[in-house]
C-alpha atoms as a PDB file:
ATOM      1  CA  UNK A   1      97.554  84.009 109.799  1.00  0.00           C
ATOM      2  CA  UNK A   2      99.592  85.594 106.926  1.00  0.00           C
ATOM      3  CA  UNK A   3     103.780  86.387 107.806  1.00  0.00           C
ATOM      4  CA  UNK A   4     105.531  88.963 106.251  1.00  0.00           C
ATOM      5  CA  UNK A   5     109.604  89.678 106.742  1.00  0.00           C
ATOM      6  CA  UNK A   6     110.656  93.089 106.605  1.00  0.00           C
ATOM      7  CA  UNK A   7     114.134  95.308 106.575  1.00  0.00           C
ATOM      8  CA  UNK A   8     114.599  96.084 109.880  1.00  0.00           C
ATOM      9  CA  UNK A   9     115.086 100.086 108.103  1.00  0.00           C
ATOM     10  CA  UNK A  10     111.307  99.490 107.740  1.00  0.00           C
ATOM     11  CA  UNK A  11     110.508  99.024 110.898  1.00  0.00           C
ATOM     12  CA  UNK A  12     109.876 101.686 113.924  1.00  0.00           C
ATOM     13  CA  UNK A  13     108.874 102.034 117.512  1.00  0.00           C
ATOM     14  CA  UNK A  14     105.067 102.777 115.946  1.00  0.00           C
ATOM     15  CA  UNK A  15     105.720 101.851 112.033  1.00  0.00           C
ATOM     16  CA  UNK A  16     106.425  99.330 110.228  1.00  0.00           C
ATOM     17  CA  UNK A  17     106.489 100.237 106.357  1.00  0.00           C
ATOM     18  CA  UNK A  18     105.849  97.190 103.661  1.00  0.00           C
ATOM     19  CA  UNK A  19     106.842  98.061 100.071  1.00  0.00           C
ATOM     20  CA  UNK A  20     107.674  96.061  96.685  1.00  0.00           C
ATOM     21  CA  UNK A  21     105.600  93.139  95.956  1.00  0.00           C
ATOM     22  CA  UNK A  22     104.595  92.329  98.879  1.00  0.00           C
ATOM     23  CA  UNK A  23     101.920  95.301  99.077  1.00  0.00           C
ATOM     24  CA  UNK A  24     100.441  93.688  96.095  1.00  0.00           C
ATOM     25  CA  UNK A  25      99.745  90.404  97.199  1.00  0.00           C
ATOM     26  CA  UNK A  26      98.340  91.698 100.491  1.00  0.00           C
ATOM     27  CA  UNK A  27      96.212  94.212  98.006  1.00  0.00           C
ATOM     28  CA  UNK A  28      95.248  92.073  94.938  1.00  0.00           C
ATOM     29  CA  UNK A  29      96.203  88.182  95.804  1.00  0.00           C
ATOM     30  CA  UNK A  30      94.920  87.936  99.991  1.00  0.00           C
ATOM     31  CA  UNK A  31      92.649  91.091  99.424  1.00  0.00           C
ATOM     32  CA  UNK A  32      93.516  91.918 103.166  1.00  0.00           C
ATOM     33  CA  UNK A  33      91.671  94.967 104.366  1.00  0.00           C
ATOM     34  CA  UNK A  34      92.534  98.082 106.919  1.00  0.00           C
ATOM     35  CA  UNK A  35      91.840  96.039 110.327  1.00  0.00           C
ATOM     36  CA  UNK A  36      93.482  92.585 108.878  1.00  0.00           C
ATOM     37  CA  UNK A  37      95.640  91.328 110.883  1.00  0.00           C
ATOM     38  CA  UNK A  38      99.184  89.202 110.000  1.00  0.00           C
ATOM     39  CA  UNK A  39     102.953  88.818 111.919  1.00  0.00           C
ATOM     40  CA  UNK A  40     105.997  91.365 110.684  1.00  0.00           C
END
């Protein structure tokens, strides 16, 4: 399963927001899907 790290400012009780880069490799590179799952 994929790992991302995060800013803990990204992070809330029901939230956690991913930005930069890393939305485009779980986009274009993995191709990941609403319903994937990976570890924050």
């Amino acid at each position: 399963m994929h790992r991302f790290f995060v800013d803990s400012k990204n992070v809330s009780d029901e939230e956690v927001r991913i930005t930069g880069s890393d939305v485009n490799h779980i986009k274009n590179v993995l191709r990941m899907k609403q319903g994937d799952k990976f570890y924050v």
